[in-house]
PDB file of N, CA and C in Angstrom:
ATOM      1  N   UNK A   1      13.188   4.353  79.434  1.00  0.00           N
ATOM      2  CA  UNK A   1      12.715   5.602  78.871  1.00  0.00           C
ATOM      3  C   UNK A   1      13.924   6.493  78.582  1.00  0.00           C
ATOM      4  N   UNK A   2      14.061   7.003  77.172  1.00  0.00           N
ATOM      5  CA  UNK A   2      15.443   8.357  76.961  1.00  0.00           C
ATOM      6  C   UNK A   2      14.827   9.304  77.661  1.00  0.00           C
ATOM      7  N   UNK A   3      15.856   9.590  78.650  1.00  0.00           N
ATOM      8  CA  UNK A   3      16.460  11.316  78.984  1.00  0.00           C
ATOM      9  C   UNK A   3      16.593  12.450  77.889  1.00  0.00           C
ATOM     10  N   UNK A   4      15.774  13.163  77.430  1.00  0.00           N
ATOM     11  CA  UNK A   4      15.980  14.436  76.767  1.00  0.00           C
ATOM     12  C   UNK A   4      16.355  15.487  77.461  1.00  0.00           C
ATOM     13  N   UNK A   5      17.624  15.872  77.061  1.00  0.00           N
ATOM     14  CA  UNK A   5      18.260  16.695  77.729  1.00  0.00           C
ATOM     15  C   UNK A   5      17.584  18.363  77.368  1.00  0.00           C
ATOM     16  N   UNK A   6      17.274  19.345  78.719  1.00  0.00           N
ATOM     17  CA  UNK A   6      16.728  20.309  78.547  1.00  0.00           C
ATOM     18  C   UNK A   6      17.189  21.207  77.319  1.00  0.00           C
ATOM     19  N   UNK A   7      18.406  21.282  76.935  1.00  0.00           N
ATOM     20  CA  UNK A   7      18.427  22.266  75.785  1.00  0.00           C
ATOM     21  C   UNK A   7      18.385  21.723  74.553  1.00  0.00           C
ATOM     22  N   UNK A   8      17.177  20.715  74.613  1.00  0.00           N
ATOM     23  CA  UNK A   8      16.885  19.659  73.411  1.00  0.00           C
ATOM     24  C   UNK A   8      15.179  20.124  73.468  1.00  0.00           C
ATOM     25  N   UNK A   9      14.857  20.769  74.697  1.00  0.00           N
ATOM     26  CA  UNK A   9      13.357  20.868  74.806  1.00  0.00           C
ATOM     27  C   UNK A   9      12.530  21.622  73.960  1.00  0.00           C
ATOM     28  N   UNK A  10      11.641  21.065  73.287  1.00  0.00           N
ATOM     29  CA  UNK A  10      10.739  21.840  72.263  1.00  0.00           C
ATOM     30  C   UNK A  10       9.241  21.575  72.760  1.00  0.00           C
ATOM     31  N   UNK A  11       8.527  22.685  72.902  1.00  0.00           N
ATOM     32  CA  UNK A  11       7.442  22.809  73.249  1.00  0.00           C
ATOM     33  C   UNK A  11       6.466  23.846  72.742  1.00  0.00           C
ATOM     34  N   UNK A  12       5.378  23.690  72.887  1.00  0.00           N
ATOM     35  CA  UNK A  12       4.625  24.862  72.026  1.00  0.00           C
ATOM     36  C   UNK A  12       3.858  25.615  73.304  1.00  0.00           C
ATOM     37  N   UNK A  13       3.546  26.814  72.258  1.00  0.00           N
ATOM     38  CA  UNK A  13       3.457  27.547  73.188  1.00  0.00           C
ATOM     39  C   UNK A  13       2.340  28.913  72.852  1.00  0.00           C
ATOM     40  N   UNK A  14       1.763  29.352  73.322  1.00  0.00           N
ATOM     41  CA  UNK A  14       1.237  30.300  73.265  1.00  0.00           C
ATOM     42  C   UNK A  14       1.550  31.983  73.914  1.00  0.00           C
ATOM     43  N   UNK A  15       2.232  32.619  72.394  1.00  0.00           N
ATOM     44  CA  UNK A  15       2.771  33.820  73.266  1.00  0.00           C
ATOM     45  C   UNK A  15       2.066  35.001  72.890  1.00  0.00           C
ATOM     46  N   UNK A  16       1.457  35.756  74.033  1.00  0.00           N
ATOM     47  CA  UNK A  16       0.937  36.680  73.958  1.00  0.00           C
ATOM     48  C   UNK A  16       1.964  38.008  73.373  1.00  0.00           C
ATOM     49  N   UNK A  17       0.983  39.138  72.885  1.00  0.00           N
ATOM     50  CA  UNK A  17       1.987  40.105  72.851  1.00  0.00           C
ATOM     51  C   UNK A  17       2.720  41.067  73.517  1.00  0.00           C
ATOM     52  N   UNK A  18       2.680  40.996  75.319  1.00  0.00           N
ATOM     53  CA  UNK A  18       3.147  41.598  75.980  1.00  0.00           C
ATOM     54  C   UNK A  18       4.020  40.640  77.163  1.00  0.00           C
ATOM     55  N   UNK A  19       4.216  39.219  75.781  1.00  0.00           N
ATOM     56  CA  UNK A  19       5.300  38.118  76.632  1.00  0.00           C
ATOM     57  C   UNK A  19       5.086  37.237  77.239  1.00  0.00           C
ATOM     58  N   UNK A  20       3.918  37.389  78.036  1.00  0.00           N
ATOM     59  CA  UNK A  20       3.562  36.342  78.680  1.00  0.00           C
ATOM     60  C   UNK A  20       2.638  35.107  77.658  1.00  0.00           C
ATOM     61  N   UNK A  21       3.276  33.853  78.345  1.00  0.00           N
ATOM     62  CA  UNK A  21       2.865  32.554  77.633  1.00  0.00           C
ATOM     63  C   UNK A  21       1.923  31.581  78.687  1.00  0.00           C
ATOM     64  N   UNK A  22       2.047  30.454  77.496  1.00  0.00           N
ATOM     65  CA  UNK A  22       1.308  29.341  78.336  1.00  0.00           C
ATOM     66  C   UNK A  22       1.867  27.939  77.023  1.00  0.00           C
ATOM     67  N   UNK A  23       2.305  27.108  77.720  1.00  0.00           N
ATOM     68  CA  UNK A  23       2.342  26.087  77.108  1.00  0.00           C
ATOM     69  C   UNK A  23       0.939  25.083  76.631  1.00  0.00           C
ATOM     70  N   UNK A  24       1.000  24.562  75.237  1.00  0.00           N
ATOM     71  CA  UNK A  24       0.134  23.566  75.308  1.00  0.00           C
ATOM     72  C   UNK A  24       0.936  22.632  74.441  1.00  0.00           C
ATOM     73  N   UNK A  25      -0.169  21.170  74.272  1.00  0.00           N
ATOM     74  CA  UNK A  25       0.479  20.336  73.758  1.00  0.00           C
ATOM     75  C   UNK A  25       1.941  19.906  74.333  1.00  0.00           C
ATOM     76  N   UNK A  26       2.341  19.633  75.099  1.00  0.00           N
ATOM     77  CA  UNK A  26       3.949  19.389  75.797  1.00  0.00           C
ATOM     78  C   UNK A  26       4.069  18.625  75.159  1.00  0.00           C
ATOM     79  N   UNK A  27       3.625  17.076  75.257  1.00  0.00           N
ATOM     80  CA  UNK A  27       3.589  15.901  75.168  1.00  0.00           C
ATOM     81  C   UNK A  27       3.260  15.560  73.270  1.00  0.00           C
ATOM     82  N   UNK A  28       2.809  16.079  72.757  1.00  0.00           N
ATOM     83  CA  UNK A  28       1.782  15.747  71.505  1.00  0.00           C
ATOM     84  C   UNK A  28       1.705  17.258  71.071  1.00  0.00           C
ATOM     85  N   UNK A  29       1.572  17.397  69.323  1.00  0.00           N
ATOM     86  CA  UNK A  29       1.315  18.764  68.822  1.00  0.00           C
ATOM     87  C   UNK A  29      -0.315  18.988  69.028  1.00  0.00           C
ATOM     88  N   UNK A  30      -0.206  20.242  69.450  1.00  0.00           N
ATOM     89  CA  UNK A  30      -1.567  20.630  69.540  1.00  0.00           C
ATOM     90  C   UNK A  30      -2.402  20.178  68.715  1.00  0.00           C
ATOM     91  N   UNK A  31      -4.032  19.630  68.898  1.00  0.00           N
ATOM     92  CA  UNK A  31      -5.000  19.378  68.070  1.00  0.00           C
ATOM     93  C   UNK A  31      -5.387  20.897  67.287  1.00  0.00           C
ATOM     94  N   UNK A  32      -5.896  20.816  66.080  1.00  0.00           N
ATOM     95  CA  UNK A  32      -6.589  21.933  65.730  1.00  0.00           C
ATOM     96  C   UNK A  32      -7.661  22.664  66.329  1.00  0.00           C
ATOM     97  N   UNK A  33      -8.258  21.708  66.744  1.00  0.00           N
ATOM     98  CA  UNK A  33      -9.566  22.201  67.781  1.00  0.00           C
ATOM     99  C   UNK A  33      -8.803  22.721  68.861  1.00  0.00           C
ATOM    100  N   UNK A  34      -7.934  22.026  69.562  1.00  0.00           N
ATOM    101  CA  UNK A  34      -7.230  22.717  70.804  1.00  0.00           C
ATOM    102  C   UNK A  34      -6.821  24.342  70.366  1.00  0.00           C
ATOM    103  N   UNK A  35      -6.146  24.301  69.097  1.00  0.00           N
ATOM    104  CA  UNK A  35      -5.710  26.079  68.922  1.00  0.00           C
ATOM    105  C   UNK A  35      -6.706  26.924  69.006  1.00  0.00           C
ATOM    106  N   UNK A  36      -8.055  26.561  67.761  1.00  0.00           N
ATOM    107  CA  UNK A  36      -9.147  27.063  67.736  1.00  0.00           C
ATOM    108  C   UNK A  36      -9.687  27.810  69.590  1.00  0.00           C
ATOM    109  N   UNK A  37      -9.852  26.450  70.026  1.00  0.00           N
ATOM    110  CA  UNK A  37     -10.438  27.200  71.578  1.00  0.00           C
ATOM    111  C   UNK A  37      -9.518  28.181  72.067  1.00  0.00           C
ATOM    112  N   UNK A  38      -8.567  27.432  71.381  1.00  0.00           N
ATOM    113  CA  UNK A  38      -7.260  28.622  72.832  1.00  0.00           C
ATOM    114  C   UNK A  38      -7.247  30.158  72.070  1.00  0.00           C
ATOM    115  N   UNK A  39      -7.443  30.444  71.066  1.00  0.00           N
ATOM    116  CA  UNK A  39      -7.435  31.216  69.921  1.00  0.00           C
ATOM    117  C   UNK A  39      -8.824  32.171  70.462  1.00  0.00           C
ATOM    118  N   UNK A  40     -10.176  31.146  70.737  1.00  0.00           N
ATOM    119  CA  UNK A  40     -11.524  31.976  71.165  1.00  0.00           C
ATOM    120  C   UNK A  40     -11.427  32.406  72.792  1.00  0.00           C
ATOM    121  N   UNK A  41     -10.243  31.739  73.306  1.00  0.00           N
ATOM    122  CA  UNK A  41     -10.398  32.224  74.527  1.00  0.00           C
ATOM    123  C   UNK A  41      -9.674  33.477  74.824  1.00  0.00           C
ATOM    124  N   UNK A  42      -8.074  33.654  73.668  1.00  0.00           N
ATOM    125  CA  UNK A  42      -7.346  34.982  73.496  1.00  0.00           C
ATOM    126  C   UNK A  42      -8.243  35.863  73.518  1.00  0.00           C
ATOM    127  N   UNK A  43      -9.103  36.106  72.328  1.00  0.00           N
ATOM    128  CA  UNK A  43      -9.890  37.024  71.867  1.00  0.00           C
ATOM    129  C   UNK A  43     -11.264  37.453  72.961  1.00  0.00           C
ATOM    130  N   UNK A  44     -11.468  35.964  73.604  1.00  0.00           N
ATOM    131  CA  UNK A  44     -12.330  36.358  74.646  1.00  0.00           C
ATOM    132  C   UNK A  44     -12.253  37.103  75.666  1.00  0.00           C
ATOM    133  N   UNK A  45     -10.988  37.458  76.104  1.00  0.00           N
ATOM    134  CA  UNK A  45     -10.123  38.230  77.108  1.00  0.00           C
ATOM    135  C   UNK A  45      -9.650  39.669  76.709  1.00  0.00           C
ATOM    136  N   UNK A  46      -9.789  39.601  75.010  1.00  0.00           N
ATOM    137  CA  UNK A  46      -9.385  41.000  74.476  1.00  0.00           C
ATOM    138  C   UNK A  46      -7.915  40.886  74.717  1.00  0.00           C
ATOM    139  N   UNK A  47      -7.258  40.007  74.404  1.00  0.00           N
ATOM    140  CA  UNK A  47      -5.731  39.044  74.017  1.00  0.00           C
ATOM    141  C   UNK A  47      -6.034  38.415  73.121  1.00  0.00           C
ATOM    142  N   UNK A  48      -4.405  38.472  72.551  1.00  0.00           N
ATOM    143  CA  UNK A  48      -3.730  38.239  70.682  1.00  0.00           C
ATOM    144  C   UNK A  48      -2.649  37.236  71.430  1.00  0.00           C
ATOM    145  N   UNK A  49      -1.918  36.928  69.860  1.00  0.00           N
ATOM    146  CA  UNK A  49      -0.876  36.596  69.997  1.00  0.00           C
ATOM    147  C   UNK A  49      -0.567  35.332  69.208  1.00  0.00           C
ATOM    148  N   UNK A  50       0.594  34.129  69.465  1.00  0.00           N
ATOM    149  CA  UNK A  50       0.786  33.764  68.775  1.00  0.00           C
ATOM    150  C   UNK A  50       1.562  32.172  68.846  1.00  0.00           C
ATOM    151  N   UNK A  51       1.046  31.507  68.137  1.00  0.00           N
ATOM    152  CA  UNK A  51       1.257  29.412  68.706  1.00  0.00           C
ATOM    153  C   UNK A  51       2.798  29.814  68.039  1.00  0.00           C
ATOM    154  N   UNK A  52       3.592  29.314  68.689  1.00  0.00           N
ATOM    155  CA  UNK A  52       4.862  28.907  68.332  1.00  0.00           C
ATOM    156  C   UNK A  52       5.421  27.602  68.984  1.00  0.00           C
ATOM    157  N   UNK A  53       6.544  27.509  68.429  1.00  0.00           N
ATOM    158  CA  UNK A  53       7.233  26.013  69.003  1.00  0.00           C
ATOM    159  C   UNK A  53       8.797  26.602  69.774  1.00  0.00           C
ATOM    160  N   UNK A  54       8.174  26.855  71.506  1.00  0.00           N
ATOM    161  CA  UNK A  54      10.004  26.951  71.838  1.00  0.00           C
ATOM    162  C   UNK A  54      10.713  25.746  71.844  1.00  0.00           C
ATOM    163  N   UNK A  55      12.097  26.277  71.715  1.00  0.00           N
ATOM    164  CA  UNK A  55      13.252  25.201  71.494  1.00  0.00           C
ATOM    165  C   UNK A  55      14.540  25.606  72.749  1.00  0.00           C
ATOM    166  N   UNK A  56      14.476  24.910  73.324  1.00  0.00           N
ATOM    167  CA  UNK A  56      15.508  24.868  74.674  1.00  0.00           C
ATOM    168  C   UNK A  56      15.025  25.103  75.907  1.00  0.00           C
ATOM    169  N   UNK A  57      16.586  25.017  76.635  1.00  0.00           N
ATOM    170  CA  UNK A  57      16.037  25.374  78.333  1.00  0.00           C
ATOM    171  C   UNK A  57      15.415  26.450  78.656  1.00  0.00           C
ATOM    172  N   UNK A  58      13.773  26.958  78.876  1.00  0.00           N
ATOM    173  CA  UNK A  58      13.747  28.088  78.949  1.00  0.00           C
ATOM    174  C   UNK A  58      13.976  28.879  80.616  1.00  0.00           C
ATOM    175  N   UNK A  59      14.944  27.735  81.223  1.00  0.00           N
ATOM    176  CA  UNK A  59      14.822  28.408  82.663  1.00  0.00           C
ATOM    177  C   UNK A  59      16.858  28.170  82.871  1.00  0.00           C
ATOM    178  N   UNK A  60      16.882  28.536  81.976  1.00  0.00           N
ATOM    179  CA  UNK A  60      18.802  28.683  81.797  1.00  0.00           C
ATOM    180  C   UNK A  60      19.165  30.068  81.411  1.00  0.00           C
ATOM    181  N   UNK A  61      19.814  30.207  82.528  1.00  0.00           N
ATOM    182  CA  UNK A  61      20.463  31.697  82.215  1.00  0.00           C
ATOM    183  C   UNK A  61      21.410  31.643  81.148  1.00  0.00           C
ATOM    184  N   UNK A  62      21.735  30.477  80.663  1.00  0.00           N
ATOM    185  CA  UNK A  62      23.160  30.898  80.148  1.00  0.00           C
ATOM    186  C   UNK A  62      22.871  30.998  79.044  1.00  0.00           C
ATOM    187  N   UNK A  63      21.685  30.296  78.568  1.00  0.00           N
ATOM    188  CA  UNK A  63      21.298  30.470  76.799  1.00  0.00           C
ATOM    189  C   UNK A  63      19.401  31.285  76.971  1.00  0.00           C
ATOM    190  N   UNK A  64      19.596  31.600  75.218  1.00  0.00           N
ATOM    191  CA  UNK A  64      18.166  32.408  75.402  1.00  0.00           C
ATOM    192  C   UNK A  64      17.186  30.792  74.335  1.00  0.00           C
ATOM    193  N   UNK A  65      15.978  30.698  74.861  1.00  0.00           N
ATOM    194  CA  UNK A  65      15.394  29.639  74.138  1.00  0.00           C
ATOM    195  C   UNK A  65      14.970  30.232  72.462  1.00  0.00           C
ATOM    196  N   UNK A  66      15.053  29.335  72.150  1.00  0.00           N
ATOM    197  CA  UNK A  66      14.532  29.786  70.021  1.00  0.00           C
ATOM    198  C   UNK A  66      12.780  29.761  70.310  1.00  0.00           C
ATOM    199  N   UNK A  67      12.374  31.098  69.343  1.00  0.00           N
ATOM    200  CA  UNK A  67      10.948  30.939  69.465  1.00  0.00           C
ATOM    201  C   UNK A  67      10.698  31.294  67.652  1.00  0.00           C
ATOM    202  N   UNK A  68       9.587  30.211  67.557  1.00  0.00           N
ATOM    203  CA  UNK A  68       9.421  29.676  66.270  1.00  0.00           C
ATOM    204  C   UNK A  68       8.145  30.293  65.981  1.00  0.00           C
ATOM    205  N   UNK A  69       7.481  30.891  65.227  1.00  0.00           N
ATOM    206  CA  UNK A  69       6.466  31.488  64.928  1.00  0.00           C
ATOM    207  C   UNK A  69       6.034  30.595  64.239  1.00  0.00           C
ATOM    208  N   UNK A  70       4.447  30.126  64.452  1.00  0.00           N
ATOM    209  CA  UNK A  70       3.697  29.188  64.141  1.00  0.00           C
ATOM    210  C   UNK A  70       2.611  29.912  63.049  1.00  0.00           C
ATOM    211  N   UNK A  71       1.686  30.709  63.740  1.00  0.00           N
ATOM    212  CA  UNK A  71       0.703  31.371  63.138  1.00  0.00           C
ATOM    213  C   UNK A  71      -0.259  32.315  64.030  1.00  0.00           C
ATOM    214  N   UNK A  72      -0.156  33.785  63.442  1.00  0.00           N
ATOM    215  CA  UNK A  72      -0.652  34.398  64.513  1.00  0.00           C
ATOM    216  C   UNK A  72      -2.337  34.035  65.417  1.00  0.00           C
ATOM    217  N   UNK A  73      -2.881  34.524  66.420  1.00  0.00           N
ATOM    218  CA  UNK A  73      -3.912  33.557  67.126  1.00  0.00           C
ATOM    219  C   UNK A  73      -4.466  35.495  67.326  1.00  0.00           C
ATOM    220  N   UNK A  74      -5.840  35.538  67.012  1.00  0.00           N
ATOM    221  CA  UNK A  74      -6.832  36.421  67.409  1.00  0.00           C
ATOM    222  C   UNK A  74      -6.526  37.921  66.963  1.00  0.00           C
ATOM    223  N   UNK A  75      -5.583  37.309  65.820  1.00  0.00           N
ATOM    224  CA  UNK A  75      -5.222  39.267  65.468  1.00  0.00           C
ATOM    225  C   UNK A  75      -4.413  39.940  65.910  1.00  0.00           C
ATOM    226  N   UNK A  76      -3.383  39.530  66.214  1.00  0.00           N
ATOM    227  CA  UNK A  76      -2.534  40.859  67.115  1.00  0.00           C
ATOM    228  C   UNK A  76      -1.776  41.771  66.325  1.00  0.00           C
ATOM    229  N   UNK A  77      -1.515  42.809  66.954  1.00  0.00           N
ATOM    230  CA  UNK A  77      -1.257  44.369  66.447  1.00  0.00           C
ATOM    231  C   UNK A  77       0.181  44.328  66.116  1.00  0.00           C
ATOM    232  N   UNK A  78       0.740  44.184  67.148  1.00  0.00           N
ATOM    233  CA  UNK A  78       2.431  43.889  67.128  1.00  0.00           C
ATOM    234  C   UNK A  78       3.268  42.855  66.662  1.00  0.00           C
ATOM    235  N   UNK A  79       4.331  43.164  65.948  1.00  0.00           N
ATOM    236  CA  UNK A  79       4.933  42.024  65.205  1.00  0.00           C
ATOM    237  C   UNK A  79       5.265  40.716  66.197  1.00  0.00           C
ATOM    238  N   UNK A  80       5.922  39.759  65.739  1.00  0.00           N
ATOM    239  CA  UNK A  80       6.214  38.529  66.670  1.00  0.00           C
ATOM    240  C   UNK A  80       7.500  38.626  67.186  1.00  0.00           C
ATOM    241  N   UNK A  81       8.284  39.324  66.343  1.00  0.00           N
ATOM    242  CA  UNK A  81       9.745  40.036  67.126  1.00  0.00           C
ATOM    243  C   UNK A  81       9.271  40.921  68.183  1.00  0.00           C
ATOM    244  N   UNK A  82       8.650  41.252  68.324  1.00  0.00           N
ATOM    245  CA  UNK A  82       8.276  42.663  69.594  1.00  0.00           C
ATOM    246  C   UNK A  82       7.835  41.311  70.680  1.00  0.00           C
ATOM    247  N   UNK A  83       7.016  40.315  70.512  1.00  0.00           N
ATOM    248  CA  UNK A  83       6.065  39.843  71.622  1.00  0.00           C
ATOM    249  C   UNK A  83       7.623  39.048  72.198  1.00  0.00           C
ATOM    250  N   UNK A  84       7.865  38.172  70.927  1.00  0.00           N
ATOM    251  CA  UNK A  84       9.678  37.550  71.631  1.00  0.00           C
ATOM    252  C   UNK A  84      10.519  37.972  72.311  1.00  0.00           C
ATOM    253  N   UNK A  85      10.883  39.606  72.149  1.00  0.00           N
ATOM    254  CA  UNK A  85      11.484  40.314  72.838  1.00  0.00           C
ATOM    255  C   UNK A  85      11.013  40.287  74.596  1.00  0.00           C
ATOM    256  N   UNK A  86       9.374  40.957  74.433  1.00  0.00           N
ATOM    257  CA  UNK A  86       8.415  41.223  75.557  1.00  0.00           C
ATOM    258  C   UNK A  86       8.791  39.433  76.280  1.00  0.00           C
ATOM    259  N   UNK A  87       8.602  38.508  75.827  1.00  0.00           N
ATOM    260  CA  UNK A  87       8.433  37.161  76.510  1.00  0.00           C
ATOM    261  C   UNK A  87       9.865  36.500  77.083  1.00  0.00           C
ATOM    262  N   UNK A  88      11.191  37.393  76.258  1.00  0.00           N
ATOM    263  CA  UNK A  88      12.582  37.570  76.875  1.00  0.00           C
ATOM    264  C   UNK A  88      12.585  38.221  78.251  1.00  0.00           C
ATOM    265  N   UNK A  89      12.236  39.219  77.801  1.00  0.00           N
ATOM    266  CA  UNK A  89      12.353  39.830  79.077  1.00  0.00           C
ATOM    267  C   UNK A  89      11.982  39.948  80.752  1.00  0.00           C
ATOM    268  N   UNK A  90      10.716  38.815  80.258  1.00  0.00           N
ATOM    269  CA  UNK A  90       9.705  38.251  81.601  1.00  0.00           C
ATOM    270  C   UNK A  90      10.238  37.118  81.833  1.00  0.00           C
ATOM    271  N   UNK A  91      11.237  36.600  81.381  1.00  0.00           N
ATOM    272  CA  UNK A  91      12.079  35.532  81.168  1.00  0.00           C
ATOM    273  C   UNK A  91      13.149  35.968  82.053  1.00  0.00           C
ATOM    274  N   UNK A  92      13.694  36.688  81.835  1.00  0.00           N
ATOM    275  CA  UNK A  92      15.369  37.175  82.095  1.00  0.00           C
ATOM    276  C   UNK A  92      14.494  38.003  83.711  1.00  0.00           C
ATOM    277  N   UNK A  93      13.658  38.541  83.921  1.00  0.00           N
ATOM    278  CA  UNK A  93      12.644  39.007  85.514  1.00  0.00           C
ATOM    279  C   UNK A  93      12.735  38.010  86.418  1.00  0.00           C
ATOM    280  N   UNK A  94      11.749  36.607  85.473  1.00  0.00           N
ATOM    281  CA  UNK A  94      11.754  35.433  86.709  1.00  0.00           C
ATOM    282  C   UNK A  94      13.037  34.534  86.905  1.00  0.00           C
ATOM    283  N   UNK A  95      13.637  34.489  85.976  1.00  0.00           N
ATOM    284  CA  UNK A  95      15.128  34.196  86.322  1.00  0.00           C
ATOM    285  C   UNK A  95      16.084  35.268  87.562  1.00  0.00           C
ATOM    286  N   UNK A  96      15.846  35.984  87.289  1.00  0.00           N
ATOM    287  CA  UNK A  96      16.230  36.928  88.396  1.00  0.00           C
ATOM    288  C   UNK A  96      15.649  37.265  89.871  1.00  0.00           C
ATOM    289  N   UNK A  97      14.835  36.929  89.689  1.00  0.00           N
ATOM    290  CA  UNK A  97      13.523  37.130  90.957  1.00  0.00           C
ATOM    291  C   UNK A  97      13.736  35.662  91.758  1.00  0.00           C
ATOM    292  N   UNK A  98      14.013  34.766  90.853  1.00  0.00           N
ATOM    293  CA  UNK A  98      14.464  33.570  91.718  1.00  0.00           C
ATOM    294  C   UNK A  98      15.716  33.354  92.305  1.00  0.00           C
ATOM    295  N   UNK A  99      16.754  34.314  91.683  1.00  0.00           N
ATOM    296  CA  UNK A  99      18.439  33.734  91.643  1.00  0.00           C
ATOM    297  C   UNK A  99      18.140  34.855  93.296  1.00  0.00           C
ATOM    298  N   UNK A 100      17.257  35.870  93.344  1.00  0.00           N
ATOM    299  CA  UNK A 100      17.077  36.650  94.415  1.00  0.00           C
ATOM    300  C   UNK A 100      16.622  36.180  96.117  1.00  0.00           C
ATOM    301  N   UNK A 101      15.581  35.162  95.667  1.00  0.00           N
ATOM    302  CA  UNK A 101      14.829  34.603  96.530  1.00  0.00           C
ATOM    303  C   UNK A 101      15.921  33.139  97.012  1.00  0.00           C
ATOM    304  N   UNK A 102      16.999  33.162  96.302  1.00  0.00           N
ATOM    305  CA  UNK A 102      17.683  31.546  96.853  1.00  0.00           C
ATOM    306  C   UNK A 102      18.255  32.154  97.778  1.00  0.00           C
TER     307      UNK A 102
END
């Protein structure tokens, strides 16, 4: 089996607009039906946001991961630069919250 090295990692993802995510599809691109539900379940919660494809280590301090805007999911208000920013920054928290706890 190849070793893919983490800052080779591309994964999709679901990013809300106040940063916080959830991966789907790791393995395989999301089904359409899979977005659809994940899309009725945003909206079911009164959450937006947006399928993208990250690209790299996202648990490396030393680089920031690429976030790829796919297509927005349930309407959201705020651009996809604002939610990227917001999903940096909860990024650069739990990176820190851990380097704290070692």
């Amino acid at each position: 089996m190849k070793k893919v090295a983490k800052d080779m990692d591309r994964v999709w993802a679901v990013i809300s607009e106040d940063g916080r995510h959830v991966l789907i599809g790791r393995n395989t691109d999301p089904s359409e039906e899979e977005v659809i539900r994940t899309e009725q379940a945003l909206s079911g919660q009164g959450l937006s946001g947006w399928l993208a494809v990250v690209e790299g280590d996202r648990w490396s301090r030393r680089s920031r991961p690429t976030c790829l805007m796919v297509r927005p999911l349930a309407s959201p208000v705020t651009d996809f630069e604002s939610a990227v920013a917001a999903f940096e920054q909860r990024r650069q928290e739990l990176l820190a919250s851990t380097t704290k706890a070692q």
